[in-house]
PDB file of N, CA and C in Angstrom:
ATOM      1  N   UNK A   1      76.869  84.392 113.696  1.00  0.00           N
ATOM      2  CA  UNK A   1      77.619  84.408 114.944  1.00  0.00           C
ATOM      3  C   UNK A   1      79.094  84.649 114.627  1.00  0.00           C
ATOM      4  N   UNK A   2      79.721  85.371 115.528  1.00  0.00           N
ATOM      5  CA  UNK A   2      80.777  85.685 115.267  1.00  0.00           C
ATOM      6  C   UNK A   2      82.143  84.729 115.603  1.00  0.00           C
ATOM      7  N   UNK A   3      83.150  84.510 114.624  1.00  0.00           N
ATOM      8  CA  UNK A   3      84.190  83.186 115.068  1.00  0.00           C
ATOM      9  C   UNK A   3      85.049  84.003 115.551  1.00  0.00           C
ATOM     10  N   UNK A   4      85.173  83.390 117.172  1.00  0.00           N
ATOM     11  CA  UNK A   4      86.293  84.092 118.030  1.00  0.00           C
ATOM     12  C   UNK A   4      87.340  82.733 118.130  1.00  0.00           C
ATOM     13  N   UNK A   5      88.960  83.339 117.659  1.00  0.00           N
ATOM     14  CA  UNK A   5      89.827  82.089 117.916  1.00  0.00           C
ATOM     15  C   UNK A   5      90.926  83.404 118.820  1.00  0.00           C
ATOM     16  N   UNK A   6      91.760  82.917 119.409  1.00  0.00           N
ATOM     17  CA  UNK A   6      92.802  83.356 120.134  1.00  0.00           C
ATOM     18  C   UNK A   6      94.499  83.312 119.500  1.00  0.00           C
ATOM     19  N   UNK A   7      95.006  84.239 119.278  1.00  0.00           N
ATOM     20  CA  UNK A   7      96.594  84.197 118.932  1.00  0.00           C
ATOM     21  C   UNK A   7      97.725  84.925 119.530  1.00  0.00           C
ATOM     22  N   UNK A   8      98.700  85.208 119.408  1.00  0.00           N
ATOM     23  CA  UNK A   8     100.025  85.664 119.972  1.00  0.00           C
ATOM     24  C   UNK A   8     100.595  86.407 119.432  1.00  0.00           C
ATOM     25  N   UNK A   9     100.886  87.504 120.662  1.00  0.00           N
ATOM     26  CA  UNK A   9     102.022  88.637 119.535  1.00  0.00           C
ATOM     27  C   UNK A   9     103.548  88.163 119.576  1.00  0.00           C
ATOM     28  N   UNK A  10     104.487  88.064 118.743  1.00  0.00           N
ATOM     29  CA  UNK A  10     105.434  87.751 118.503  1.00  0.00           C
ATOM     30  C   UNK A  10     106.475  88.925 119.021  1.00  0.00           C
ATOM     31  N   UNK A  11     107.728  88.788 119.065  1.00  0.00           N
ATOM     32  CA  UNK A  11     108.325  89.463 119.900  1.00  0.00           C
ATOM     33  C   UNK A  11     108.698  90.987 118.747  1.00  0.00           C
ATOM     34  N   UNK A  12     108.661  90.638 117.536  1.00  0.00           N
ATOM     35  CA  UNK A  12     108.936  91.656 116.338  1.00  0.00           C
ATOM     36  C   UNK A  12     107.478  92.139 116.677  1.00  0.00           C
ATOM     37  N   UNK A  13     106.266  92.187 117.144  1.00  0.00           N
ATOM     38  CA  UNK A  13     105.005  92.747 117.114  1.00  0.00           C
ATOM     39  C   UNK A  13     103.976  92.010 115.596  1.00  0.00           C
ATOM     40  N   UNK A  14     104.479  90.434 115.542  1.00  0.00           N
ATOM     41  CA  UNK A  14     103.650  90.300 114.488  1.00  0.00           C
ATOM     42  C   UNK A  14     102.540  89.255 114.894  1.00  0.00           C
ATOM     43  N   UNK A  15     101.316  89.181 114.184  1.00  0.00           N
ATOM     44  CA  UNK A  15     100.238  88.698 114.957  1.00  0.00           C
ATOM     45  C   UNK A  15     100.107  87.392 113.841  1.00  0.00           C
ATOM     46  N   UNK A  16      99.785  86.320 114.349  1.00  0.00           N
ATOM     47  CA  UNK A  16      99.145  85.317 113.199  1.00  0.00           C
ATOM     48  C   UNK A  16      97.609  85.500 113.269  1.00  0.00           C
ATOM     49  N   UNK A  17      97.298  85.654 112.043  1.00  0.00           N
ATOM     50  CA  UNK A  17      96.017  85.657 111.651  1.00  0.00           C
ATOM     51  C   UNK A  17      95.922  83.858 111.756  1.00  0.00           C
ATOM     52  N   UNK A  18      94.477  83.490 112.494  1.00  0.00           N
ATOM     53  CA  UNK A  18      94.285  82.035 112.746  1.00  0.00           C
ATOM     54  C   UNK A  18      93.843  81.217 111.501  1.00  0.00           C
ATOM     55  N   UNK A  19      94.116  80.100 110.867  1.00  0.00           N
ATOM     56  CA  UNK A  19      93.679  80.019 109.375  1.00  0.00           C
ATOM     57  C   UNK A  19      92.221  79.468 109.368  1.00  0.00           C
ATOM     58  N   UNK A  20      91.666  79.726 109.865  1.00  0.00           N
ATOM     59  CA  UNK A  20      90.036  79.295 109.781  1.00  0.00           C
ATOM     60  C   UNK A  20      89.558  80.794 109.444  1.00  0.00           C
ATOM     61  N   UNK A  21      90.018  81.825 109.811  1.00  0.00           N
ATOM     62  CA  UNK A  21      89.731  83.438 109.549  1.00  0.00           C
ATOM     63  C   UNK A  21      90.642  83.664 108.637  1.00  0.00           C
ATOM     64  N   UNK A  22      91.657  83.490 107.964  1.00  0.00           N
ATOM     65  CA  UNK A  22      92.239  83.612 106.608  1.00  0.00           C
ATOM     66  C   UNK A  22      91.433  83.017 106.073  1.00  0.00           C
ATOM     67  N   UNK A  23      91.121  81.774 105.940  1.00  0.00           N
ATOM     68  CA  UNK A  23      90.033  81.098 104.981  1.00  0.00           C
ATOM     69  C   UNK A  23      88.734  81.837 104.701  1.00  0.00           C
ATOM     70  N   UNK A  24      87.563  82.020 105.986  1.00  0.00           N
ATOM     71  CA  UNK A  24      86.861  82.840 105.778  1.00  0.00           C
ATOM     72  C   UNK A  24      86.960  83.986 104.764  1.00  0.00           C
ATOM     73  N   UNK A  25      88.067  84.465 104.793  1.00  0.00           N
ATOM     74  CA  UNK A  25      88.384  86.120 104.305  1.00  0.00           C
ATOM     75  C   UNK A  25      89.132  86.456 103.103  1.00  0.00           C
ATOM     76  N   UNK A  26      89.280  84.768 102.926  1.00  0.00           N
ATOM     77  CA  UNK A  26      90.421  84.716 101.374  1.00  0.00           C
ATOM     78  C   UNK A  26      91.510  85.464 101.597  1.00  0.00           C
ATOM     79  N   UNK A  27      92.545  85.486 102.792  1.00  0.00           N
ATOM     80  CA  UNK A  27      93.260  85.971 102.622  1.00  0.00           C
ATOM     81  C   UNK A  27      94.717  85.055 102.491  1.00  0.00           C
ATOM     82  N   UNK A  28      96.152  85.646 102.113  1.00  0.00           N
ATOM     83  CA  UNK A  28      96.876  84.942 101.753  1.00  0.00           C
ATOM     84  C   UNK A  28      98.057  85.786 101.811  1.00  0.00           C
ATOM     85  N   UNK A  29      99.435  85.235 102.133  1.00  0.00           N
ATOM     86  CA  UNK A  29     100.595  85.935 101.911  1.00  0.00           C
ATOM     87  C   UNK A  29     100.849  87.547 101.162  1.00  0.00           C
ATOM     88  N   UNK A  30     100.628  88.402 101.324  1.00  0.00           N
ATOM     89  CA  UNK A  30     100.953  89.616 100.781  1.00  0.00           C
ATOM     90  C   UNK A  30      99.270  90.487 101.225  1.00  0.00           C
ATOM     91  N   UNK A  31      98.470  89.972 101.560  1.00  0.00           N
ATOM     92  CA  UNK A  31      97.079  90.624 101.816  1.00  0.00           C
ATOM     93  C   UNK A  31      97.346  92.108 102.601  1.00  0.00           C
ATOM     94  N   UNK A  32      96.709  92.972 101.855  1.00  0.00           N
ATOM     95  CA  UNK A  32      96.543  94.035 103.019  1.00  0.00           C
ATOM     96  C   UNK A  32      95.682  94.235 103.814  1.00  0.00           C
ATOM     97  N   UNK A  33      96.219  94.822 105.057  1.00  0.00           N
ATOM     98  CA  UNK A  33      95.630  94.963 106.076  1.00  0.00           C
ATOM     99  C   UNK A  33      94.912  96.593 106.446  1.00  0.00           C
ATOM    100  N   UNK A  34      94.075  96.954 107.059  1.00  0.00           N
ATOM    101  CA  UNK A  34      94.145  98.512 108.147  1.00  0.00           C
ATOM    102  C   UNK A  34      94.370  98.079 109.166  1.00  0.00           C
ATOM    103  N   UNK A  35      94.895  98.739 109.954  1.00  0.00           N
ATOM    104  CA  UNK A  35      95.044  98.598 111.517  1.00  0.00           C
ATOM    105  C   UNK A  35      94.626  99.851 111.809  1.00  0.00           C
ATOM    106  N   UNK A  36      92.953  99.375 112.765  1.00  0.00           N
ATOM    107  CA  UNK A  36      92.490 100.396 113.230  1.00  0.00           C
ATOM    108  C   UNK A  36      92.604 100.426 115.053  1.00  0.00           C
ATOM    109  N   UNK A  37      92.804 101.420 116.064  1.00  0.00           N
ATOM    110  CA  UNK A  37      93.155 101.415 117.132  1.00  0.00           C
ATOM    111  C   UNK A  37      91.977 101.750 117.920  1.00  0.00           C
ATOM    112  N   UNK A  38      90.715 101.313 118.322  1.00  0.00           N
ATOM    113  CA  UNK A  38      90.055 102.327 119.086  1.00  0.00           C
ATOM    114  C   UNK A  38      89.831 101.805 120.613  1.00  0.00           C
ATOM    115  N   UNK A  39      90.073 102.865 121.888  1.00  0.00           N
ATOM    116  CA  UNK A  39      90.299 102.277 122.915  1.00  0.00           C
ATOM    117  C   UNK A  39      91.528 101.309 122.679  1.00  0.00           C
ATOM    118  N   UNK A  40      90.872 100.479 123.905  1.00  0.00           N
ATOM    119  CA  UNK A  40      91.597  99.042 124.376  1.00  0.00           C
ATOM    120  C   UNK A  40      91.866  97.647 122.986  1.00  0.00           C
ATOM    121  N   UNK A  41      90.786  98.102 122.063  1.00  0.00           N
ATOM    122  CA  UNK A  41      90.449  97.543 120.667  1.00  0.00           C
ATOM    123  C   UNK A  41      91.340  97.490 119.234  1.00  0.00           C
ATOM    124  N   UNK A  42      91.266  96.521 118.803  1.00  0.00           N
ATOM    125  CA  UNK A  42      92.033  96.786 117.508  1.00  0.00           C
ATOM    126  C   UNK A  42      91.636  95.785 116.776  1.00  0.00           C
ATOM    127  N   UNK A  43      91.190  96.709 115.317  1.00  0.00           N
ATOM    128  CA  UNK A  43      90.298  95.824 114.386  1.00  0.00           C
ATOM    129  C   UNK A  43      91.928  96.178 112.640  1.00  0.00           C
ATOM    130  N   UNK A  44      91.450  94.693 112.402  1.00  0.00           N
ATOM    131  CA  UNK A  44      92.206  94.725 111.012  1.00  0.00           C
ATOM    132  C   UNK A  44      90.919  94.720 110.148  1.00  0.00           C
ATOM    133  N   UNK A  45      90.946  95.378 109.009  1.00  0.00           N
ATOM    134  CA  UNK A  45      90.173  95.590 107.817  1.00  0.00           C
ATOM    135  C   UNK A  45      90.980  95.080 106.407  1.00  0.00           C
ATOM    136  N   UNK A  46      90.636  93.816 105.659  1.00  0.00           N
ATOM    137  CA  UNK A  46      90.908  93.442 104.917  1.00  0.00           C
ATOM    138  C   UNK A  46      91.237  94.672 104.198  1.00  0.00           C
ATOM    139  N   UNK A  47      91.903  94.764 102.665  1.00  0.00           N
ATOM    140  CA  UNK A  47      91.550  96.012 101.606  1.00  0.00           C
ATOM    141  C   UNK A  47      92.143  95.524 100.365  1.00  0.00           C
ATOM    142  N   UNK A  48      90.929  95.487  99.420  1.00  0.00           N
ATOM    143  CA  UNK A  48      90.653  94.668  98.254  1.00  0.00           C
ATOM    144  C   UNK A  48      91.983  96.155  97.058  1.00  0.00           C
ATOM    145  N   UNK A  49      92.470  95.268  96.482  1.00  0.00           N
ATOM    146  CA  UNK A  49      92.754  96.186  95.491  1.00  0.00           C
ATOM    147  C   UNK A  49      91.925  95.999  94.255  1.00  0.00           C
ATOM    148  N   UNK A  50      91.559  97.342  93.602  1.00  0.00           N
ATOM    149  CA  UNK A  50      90.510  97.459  92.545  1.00  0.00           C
ATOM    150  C   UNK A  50      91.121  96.545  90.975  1.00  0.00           C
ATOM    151  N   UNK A  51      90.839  96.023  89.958  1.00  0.00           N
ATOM    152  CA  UNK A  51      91.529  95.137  89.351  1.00  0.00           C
ATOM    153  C   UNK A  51      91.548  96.149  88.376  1.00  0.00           C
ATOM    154  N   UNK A  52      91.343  97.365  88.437  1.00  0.00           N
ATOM    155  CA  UNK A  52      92.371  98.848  87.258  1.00  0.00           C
ATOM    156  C   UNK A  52      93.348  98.590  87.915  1.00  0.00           C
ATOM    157  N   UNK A  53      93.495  98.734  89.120  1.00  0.00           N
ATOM    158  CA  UNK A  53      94.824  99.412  89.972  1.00  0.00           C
ATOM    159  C   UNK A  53      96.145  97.820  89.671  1.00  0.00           C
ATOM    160  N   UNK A  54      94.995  96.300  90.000  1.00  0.00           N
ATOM    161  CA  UNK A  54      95.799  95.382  89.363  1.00  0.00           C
ATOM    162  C   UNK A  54      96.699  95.358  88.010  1.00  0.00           C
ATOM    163  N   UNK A  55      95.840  95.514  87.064  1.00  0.00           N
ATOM    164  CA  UNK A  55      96.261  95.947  85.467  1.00  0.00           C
ATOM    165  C   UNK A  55      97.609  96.875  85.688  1.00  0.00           C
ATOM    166  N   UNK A  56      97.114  97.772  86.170  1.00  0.00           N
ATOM    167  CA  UNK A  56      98.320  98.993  86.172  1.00  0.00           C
ATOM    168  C   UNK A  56      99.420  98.689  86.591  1.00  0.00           C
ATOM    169  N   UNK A  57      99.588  97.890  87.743  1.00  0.00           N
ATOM    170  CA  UNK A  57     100.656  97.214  88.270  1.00  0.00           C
ATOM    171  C   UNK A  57     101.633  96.145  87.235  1.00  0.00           C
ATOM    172  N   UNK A  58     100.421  94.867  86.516  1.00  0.00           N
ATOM    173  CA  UNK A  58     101.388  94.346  85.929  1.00  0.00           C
ATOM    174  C   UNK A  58     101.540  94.987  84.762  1.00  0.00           C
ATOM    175  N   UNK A  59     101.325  96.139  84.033  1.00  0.00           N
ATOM    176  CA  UNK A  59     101.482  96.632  82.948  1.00  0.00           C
ATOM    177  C   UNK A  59     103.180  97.155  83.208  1.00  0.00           C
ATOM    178  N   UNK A  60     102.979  98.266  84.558  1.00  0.00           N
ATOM    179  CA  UNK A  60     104.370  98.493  84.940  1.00  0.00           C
ATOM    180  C   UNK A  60     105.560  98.016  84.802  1.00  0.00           C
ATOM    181  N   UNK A  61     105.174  96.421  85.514  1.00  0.00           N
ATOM    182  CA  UNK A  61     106.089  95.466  85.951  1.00  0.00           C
ATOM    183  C   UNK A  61     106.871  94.732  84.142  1.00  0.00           C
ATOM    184  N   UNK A  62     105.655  94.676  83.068  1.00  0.00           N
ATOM    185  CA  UNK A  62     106.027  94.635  82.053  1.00  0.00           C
ATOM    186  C   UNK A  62     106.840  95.537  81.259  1.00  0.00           C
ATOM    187  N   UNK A  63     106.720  96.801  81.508  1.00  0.00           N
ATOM    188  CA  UNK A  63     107.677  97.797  80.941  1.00  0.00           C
ATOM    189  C   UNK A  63     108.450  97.857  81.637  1.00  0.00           C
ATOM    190  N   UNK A  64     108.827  97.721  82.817  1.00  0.00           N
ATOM    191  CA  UNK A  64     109.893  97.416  83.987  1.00  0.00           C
ATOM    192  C   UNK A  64     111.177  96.789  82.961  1.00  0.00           C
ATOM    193  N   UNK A  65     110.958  95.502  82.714  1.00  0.00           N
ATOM    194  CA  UNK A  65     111.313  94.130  82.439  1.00  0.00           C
ATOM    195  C   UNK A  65     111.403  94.071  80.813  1.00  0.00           C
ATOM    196  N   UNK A  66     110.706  95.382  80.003  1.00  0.00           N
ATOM    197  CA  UNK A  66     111.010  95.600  78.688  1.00  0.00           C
ATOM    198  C   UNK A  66     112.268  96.118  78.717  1.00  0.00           C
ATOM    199  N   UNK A  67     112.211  97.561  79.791  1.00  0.00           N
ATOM    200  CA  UNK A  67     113.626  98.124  79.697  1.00  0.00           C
ATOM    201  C   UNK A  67     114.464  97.926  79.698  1.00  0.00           C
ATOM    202  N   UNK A  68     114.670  96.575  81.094  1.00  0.00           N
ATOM    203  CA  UNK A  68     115.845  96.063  81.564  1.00  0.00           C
ATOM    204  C   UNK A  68     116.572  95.159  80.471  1.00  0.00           C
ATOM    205  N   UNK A  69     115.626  94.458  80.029  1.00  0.00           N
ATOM    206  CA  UNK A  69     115.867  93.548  78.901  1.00  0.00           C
ATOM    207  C   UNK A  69     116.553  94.242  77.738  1.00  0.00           C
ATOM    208  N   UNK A  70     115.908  95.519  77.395  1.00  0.00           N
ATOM    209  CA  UNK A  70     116.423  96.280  76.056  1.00  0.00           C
ATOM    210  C   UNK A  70     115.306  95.419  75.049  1.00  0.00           C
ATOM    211  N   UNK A  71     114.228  95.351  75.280  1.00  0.00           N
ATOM    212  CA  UNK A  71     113.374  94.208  74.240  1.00  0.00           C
ATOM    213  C   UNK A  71     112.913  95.917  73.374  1.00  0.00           C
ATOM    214  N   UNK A  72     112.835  95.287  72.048  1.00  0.00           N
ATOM    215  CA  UNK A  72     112.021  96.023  71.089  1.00  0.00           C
ATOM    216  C   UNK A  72     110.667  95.092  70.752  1.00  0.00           C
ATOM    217  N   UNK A  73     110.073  96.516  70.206  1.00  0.00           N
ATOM    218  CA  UNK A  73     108.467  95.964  69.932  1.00  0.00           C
ATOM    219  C   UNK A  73     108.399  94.524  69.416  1.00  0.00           C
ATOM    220  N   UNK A  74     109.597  94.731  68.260  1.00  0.00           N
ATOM    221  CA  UNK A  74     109.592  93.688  67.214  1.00  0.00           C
ATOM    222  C   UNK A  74     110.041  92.090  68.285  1.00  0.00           C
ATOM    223  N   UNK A  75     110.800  92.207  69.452  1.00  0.00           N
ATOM    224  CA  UNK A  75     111.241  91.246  70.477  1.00  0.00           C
ATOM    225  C   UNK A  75     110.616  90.503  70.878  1.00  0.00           C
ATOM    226  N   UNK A  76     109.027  91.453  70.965  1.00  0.00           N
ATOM    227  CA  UNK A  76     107.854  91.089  71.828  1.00  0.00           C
ATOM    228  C   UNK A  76     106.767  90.404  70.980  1.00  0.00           C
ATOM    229  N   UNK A  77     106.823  91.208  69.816  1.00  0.00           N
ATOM    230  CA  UNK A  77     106.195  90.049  68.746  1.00  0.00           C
ATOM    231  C   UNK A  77     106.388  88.536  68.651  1.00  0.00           C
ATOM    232  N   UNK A  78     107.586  88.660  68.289  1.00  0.00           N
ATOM    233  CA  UNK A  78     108.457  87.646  67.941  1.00  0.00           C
ATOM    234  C   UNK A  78     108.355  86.397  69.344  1.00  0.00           C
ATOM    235  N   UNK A  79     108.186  86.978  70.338  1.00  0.00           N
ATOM    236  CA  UNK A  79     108.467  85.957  71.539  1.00  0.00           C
ATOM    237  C   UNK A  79     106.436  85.577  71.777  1.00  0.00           C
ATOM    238  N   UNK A  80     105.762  86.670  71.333  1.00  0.00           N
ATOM    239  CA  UNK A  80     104.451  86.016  71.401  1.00  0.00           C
ATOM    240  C   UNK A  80     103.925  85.265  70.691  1.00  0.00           C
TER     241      UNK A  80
END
């Protein structure tokens, strides 16, 4: 059966997701959404990121943060 709860659009156009349907859905601060429009209707679609596409991200974020730093290989040894 389907859980119907009721919420409010905010004056910026933002919706609270109700937390009994965050829970359900594991969702949490930064989650993406679709916003699909059909008719009078509008459905959000969770969207999982694949855990390559995760990896890739913090790999980035690590060479990001090598550069800035100026760390050498030998830096990274040394600090592991």
């Amino acid at each position: 059966m389907p859980l119907i709860e009721t919420t409010s659009l905010s004056t910026k156009g933002q919706v609270v997701i109700p937390k009994k349907v965050r829970g359900n859905l594991n969702l949490s601060a930064g989650s993406k959404l679709i916003v699909i429009q059909k008719g009078d209707s509008i459905l959000l679609k969770p969207i999982s990121i694949s855990k390559t596409e995760q990896f890739e991200r913090l790999i980035s974020l690590g060479n990001k943060i090598r550069d800035t730093l100026n760390l050498t290989e030998k830096d990274v040894e040394k600090a592991i």
